[in-house]
C-alpha atoms as a PDB file:
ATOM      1  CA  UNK A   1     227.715 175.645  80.705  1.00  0.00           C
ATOM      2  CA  UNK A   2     228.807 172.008  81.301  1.00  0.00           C
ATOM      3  CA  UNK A   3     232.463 172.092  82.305  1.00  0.00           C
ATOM      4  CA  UNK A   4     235.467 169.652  83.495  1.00  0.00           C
ATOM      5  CA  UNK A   5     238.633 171.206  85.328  1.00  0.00           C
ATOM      6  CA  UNK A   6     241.922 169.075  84.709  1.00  0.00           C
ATOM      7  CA  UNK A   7     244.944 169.827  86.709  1.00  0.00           C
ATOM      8  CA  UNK A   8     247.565 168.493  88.770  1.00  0.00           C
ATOM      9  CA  UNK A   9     246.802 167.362  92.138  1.00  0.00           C
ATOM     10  CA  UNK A  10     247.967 171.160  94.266  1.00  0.00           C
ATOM     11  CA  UNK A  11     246.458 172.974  90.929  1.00  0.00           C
ATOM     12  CA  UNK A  12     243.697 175.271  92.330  1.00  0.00           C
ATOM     13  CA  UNK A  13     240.367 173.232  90.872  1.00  0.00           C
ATOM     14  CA  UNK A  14     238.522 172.896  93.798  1.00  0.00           C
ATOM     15  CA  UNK A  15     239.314 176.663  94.866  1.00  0.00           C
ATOM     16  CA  UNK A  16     238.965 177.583  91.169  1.00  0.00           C
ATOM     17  CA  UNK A  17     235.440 175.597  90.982  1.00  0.00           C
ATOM     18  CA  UNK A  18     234.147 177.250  93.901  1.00  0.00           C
ATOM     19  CA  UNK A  19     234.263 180.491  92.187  1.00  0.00           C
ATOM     20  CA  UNK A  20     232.629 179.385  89.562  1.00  0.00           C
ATOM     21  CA  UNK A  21     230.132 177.702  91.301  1.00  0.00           C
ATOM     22  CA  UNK A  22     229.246 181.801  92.474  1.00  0.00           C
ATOM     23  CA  UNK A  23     229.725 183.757  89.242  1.00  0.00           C
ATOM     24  CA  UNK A  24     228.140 181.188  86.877  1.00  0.00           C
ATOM     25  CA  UNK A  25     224.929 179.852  89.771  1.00  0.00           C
ATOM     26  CA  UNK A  26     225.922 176.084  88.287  1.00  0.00           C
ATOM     27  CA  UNK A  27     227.115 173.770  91.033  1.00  0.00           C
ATOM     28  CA  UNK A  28     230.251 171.874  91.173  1.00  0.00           C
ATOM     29  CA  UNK A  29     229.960 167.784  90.966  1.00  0.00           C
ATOM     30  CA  UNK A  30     233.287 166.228  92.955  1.00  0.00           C
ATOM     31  CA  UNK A  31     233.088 162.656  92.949  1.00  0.00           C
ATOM     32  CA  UNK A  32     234.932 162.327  96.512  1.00  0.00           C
ATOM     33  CA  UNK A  33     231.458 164.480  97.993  1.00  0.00           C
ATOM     34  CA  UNK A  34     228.929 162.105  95.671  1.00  0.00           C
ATOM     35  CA  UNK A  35     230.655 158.880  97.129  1.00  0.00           C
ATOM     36  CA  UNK A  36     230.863 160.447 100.987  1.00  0.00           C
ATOM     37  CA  UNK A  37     226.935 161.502 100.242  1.00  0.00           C
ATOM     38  CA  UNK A  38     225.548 158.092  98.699  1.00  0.00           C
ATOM     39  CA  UNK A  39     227.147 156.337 101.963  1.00  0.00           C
ATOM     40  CA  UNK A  40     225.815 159.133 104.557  1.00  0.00           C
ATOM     41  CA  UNK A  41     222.165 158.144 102.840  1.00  0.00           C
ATOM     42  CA  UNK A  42     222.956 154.496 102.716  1.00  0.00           C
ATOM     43  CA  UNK A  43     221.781 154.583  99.080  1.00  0.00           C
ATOM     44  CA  UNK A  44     222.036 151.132  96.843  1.00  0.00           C
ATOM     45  CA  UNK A  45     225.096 152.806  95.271  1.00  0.00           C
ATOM     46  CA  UNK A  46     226.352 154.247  98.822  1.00  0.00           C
ATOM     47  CA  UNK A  47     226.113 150.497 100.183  1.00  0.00           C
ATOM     48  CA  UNK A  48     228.189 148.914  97.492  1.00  0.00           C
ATOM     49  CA  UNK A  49     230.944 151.543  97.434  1.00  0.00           C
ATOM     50  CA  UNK A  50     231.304 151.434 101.349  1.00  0.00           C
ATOM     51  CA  UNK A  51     231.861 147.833 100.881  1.00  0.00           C
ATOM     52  CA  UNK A  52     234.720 148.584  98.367  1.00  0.00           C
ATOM     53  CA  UNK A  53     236.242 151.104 100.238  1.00  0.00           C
ATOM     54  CA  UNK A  54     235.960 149.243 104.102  1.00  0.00           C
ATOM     55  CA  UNK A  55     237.768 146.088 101.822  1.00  0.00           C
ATOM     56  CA  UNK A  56     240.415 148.565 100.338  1.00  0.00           C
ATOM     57  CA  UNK A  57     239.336 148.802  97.134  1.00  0.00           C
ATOM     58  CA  UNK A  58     239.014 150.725  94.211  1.00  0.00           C
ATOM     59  CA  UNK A  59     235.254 152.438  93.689  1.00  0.00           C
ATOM     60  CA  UNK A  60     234.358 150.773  90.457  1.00  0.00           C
ATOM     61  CA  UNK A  61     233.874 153.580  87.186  1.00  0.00           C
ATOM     62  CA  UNK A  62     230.453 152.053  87.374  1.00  0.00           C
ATOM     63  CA  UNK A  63     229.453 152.992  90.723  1.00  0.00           C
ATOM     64  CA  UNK A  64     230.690 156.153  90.139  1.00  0.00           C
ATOM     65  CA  UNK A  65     228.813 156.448  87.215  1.00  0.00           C
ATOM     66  CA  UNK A  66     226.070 155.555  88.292  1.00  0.00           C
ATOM     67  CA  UNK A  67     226.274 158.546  91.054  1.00  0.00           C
ATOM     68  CA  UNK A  68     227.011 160.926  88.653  1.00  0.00           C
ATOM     69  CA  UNK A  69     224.010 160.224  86.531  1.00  0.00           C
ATOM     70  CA  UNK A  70     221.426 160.087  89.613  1.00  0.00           C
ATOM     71  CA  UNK A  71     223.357 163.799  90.100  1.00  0.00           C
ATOM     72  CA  UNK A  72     222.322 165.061  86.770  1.00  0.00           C
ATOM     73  CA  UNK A  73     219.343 164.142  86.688  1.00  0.00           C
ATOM     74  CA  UNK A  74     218.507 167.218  89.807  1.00  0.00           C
ATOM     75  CA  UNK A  75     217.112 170.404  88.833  1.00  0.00           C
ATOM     76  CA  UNK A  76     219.762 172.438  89.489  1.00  0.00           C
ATOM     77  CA  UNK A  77     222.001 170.748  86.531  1.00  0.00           C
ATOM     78  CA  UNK A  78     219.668 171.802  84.314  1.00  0.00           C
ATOM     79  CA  UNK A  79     222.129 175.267  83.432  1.00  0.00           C
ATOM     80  CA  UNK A  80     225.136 173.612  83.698  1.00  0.00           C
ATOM     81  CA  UNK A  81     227.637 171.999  85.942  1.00  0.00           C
ATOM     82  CA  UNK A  82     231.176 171.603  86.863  1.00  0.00           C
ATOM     83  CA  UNK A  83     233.015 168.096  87.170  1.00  0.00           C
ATOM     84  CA  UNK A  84     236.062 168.448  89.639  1.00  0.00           C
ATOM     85  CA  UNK A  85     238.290 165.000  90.022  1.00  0.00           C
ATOM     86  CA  UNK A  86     236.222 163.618  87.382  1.00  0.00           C
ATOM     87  CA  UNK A  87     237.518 161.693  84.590  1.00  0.00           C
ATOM     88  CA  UNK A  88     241.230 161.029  85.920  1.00  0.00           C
ATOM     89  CA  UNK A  89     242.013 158.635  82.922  1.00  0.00           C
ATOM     90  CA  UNK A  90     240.920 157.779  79.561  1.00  0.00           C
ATOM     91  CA  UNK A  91     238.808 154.852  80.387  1.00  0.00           C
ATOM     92  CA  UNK A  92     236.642 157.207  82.894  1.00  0.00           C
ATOM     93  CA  UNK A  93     236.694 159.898  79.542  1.00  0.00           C
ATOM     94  CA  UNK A  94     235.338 157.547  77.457  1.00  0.00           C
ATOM     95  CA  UNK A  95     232.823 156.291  79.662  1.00  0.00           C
ATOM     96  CA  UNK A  96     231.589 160.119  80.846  1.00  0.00           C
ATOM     97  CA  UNK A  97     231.162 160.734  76.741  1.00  0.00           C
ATOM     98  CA  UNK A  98     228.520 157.921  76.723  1.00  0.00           C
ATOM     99  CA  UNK A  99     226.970 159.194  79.924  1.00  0.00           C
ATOM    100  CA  UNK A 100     226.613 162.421  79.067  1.00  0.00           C
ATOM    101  CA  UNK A 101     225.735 161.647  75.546  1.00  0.00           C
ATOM    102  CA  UNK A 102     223.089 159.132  77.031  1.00  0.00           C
ATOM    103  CA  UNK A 103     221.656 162.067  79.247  1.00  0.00           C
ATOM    104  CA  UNK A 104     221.886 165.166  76.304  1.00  0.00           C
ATOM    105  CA  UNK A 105     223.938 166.958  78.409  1.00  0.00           C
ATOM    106  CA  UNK A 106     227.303 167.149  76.290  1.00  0.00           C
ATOM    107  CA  UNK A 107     230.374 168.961  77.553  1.00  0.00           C
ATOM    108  CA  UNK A 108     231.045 172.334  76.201  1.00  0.00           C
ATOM    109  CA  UNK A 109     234.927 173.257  77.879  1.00  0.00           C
ATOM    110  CA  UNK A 110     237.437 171.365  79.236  1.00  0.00           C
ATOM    111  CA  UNK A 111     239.713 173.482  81.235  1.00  0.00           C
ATOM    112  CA  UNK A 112     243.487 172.537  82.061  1.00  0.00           C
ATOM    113  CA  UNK A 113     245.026 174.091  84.797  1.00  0.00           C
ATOM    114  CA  UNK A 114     248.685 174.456  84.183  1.00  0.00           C
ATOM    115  CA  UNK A 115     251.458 174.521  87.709  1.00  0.00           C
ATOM    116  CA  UNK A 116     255.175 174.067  87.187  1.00  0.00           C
ATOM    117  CA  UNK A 117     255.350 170.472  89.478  1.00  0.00           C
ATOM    118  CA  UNK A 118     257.849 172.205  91.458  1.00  0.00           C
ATOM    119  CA  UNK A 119     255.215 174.980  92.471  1.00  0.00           C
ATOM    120  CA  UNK A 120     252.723 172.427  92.752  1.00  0.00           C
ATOM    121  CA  UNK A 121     255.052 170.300  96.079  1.00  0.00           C
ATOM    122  CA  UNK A 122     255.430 173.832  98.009  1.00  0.00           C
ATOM    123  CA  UNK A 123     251.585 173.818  97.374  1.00  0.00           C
ATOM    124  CA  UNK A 124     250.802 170.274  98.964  1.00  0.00           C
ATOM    125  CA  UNK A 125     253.362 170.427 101.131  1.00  0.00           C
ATOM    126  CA  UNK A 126     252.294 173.639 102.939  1.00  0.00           C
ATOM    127  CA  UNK A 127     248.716 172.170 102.640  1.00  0.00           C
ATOM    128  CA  UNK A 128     246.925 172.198 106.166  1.00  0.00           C
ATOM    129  CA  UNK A 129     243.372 171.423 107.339  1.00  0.00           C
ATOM    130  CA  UNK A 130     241.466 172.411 110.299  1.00  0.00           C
ATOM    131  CA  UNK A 131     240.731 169.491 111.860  1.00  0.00           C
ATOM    132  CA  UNK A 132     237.260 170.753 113.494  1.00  0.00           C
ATOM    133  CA  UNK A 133     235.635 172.509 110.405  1.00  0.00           C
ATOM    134  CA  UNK A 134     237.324 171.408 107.580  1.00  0.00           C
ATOM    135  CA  UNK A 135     238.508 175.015 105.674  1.00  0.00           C
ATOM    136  CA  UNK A 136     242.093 174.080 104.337  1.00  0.00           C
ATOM    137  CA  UNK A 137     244.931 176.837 104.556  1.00  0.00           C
ATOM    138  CA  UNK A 138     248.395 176.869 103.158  1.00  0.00           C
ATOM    139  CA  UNK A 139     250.794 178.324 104.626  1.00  0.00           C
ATOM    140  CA  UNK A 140     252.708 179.081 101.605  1.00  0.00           C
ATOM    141  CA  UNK A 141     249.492 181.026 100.179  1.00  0.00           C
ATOM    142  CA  UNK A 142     247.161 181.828 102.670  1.00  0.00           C
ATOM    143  CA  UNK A 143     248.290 180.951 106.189  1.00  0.00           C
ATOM    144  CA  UNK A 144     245.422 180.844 108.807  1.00  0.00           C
ATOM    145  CA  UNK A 145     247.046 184.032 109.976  1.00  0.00           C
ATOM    146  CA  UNK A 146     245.945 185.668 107.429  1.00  0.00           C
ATOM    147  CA  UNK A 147     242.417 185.217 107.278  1.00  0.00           C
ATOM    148  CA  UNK A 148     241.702 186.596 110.916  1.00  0.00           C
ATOM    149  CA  UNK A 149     239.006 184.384 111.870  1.00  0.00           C
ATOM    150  CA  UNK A 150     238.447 181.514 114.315  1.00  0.00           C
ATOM    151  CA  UNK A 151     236.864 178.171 113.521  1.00  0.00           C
ATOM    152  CA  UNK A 152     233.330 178.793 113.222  1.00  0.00           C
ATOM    153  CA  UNK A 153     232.667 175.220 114.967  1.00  0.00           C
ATOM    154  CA  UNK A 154     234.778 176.033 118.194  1.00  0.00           C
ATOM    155  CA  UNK A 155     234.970 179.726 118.691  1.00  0.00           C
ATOM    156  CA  UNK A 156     238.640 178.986 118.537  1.00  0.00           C
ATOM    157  CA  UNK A 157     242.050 178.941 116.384  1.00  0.00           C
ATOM    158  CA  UNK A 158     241.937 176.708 113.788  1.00  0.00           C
ATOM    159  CA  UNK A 159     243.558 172.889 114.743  1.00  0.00           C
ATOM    160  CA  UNK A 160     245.635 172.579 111.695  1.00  0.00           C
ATOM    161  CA  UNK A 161     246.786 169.258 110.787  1.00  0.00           C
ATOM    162  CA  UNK A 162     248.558 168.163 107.533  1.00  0.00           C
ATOM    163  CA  UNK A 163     246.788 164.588 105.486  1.00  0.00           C
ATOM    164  CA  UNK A 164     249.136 161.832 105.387  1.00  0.00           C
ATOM    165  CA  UNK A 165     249.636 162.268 101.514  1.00  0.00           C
ATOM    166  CA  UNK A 166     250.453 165.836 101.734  1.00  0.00           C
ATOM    167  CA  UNK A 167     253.733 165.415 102.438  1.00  0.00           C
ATOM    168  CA  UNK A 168     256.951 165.785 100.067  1.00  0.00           C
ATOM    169  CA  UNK A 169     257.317 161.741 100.089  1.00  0.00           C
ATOM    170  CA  UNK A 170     254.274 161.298  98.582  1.00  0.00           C
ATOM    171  CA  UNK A 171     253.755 164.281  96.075  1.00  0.00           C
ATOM    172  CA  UNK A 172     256.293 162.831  93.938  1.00  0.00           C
ATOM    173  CA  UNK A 173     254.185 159.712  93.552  1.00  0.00           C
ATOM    174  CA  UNK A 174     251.018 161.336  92.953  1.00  0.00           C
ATOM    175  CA  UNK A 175     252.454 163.392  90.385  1.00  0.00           C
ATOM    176  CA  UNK A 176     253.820 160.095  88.714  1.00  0.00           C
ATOM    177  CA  UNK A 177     250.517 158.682  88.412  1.00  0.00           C
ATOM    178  CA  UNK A 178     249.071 162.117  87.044  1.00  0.00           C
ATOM    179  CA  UNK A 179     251.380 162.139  84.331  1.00  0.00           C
ATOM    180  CA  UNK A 180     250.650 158.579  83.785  1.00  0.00           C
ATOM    181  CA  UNK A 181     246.855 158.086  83.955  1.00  0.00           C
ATOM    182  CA  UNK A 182     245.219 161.694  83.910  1.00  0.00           C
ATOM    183  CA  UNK A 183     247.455 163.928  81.471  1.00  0.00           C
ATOM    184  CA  UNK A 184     246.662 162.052  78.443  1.00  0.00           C
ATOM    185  CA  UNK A 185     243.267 163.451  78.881  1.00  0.00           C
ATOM    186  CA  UNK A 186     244.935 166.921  77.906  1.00  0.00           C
ATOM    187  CA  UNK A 187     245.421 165.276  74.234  1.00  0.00           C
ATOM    188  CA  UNK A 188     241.523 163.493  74.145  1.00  0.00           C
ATOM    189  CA  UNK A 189     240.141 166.695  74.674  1.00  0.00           C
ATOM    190  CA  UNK A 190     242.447 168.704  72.769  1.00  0.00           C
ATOM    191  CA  UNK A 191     241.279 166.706  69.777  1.00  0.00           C
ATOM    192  CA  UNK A 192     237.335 167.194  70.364  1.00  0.00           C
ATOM    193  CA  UNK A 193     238.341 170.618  70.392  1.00  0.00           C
ATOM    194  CA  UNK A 194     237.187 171.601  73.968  1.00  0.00           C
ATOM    195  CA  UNK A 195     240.372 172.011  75.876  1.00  0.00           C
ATOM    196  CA  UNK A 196     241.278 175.703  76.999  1.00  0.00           C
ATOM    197  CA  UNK A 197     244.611 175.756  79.058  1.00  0.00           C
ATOM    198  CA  UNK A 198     245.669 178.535  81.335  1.00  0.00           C
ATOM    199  CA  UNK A 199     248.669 179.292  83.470  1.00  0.00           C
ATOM    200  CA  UNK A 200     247.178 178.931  86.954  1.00  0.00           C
ATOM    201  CA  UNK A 201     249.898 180.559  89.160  1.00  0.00           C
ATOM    202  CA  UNK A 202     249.782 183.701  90.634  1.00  0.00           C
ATOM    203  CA  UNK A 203     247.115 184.779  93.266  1.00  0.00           C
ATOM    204  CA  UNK A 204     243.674 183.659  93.609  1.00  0.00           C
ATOM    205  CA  UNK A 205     241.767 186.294  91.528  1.00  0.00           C
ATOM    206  CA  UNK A 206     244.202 186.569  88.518  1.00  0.00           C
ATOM    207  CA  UNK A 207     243.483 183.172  88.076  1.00  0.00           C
ATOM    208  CA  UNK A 208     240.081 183.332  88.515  1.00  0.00           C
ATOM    209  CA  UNK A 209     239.794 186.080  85.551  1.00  0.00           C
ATOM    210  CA  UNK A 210     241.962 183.821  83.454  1.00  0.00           C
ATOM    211  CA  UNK A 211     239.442 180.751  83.827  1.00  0.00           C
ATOM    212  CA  UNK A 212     236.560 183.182  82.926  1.00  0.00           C
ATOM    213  CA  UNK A 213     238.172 185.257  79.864  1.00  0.00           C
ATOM    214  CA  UNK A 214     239.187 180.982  79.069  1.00  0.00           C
ATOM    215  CA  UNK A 215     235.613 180.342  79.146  1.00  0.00           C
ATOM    216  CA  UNK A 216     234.466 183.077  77.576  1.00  0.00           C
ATOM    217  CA  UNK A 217     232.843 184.844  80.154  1.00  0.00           C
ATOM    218  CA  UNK A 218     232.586 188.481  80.653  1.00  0.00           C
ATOM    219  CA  UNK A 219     235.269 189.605  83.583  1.00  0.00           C
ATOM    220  CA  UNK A 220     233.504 193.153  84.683  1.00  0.00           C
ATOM    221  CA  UNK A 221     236.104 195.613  84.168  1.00  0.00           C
ATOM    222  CA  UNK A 222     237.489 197.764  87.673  1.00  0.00           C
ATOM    223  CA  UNK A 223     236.585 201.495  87.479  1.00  0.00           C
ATOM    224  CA  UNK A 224     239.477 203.629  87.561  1.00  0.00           C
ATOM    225  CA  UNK A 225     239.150 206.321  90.350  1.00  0.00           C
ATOM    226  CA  UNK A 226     238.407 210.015  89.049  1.00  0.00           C
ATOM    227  CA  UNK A 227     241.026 212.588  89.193  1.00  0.00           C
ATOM    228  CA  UNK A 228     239.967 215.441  91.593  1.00  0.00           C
ATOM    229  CA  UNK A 229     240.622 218.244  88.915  1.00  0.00           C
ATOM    230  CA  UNK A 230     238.567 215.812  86.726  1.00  0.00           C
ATOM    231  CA  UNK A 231     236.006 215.431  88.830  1.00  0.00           C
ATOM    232  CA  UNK A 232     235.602 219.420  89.266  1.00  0.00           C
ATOM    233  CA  UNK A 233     236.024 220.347  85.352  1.00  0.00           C
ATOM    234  CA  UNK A 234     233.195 217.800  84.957  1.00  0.00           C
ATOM    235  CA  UNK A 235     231.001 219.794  87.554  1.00  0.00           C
ATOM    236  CA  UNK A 236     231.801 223.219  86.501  1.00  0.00           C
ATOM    237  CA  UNK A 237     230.540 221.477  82.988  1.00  0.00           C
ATOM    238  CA  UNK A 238     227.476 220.703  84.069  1.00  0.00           C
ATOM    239  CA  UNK A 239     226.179 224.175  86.149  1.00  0.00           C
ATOM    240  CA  UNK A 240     224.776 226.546  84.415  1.00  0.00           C
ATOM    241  CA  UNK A 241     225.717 229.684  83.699  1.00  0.00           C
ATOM    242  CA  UNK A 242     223.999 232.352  86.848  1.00  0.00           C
ATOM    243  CA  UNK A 243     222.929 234.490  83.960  1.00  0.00           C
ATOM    244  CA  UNK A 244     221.325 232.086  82.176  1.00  0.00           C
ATOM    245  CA  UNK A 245     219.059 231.219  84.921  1.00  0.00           C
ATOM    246  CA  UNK A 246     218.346 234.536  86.176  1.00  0.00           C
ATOM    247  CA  UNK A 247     214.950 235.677  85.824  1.00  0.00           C
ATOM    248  CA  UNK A 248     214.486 238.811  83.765  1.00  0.00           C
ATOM    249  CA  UNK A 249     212.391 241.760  85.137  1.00  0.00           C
ATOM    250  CA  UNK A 250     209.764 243.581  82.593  1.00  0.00           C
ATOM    251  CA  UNK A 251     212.498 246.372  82.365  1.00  0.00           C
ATOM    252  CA  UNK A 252     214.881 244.793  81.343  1.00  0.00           C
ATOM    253  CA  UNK A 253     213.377 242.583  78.663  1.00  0.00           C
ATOM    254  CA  UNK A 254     213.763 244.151  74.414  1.00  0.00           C
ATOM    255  CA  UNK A 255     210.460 244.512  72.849  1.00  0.00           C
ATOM    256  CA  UNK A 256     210.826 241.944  69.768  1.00  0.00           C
ATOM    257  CA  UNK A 257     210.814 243.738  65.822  1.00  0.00           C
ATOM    258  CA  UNK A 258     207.395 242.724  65.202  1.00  0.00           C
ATOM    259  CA  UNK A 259     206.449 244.835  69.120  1.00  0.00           C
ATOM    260  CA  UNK A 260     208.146 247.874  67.915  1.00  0.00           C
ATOM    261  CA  UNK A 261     206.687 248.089  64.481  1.00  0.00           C
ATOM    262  CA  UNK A 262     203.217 247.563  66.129  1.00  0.00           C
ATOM    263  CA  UNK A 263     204.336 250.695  68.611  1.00  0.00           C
ATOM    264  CA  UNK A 264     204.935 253.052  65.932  1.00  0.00           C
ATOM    265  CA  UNK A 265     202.280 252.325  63.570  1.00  0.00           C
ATOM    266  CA  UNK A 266     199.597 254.781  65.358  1.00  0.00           C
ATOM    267  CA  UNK A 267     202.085 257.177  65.221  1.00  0.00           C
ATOM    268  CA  UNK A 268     202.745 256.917  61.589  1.00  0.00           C
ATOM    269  CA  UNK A 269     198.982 256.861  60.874  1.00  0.00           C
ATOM    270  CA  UNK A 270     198.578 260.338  62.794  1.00  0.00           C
ATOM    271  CA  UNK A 271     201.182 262.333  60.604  1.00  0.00           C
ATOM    272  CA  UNK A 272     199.634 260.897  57.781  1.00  0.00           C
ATOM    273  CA  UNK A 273     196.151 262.892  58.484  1.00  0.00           C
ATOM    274  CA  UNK A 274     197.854 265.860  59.498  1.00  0.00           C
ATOM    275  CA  UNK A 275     199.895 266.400  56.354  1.00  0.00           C
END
């Protein structure tokens, strides 16, 4: 299954992608970790977009491009794959359909995930990373408190710190630009007929079994726990009867009809040759 997640920056893809990534075994494709790799490896590609970003530039659609299609083209694409932050406007969409096209690896869902914008500043604005390993908390949603561990790089608490565009100033603006540049993807792929939206708030796992019903995948159904009368009528069902599987001594078994017609013959056969 080839898939792209739309949403509002604060919307839940990466989380949401990362679940995917372990019920469906296809991996997730972010652009921001392709770019970070390709410069780590000081690929061709990786050279030219450090140079864009050290000048403060813009990564060109090409570059990117051009990463996503050396990404492909690894084994583990062959299932499927999921693009996170990737198109963000129509020029990017258009450009992807050729790639993809170009590769014979269509899309097959598009999945928009829909936050009231209010919902979506508490979100960013709680937002907080760990500044040694990297795992992000909110502490609207899941405060480090809650998840009773220490940073698995120090041994310690977590050293939360908030990104610069994280905060309420700057939300605004980045939702401005969404609506300006990335939501009009919700009508391109609405008329390809491959967008499935779903209400994305509410906790993790509801959402989570929204994406996959969305997607049409098979959400295993919770077991409901058995009664304790149940439970007992259902073994008193299954024993058997102490009679039944009581063994029978020779006095106590009948003789069949054809036994005791056999028994009295001689007998019959005697009178006979007396009379």
């Amino acid at each position: 299954m080839r898939i792209v997640l739309l949403g509002a920056p604060g919307s839940g893809k990466g989380t949401q992608s990362q679940r995917l990534v372990e019920r469906l075994g296809i991996p997730q494709i972010s652009t921001g970790d392709l770019l970070r790799a390709a410069v780590a490896r000081g690929t061709e590609l990786g050279r030219q977009a450090k140079e864009a970003m050290d000048s403060g530039r813009l990564v060109d659609d090409s570059l990117v491009l051009g990463m996503i299609r050396e990404r492909l083209g690894e084994p583990d694409t062959r299932k499927g794959f999921i693009l996170d932050g990737f198109p963000r406007n129509l020029a990017q969409a258009h450009a992807l359909d050729h790639l993809l096209e170009a590769v014979k690896q269509p899309l097959d869902a598009v999945v928009q995930l829909e936050v009231d914008y209010g919902e979506l500043v508490k979100r960013i604005a709680g937002r907080r990373t760990c500044a040694d390993c990297g795992r992000v908390f909110n502490l609207m949603t899941s405060p480090p408190a809650g998840a009773n561990v220490s940073c698995p790089k120090t041994g310690q608490p977590h050293r939360l710190v908030q990104r610069p565009d994280d905060n309420e100033a700057t939300v605004a603006e980045r939702l401005r630009v969404y609506d300006e540049k990335t939501r009009p993807l919700v009508d391109f792929y609405r008329a390809r007929g491959m967008l499935r939206a779903i209400d994305a708030e509410g906790d993790v796992d509801t959402v989570t079994r929204r994406l996959m019903q969305a997607l049409g995948v098979r959400v295993p159904k919770t077991r409901r726990p058995v009664r304790k009368s149940a439970a007992k009528k259902a073994v008193r069902r299954t024993k058997t009867p102490a009679k039944r599987v009581r063994a029978k001594t020779p006095k106590q078994r009948r003789p069949s009809a054809p036994a005791k017609r056999r028994a009295k013959a001689p007998a019959k056969r005697a009178r006979a040759r007396r009379r």
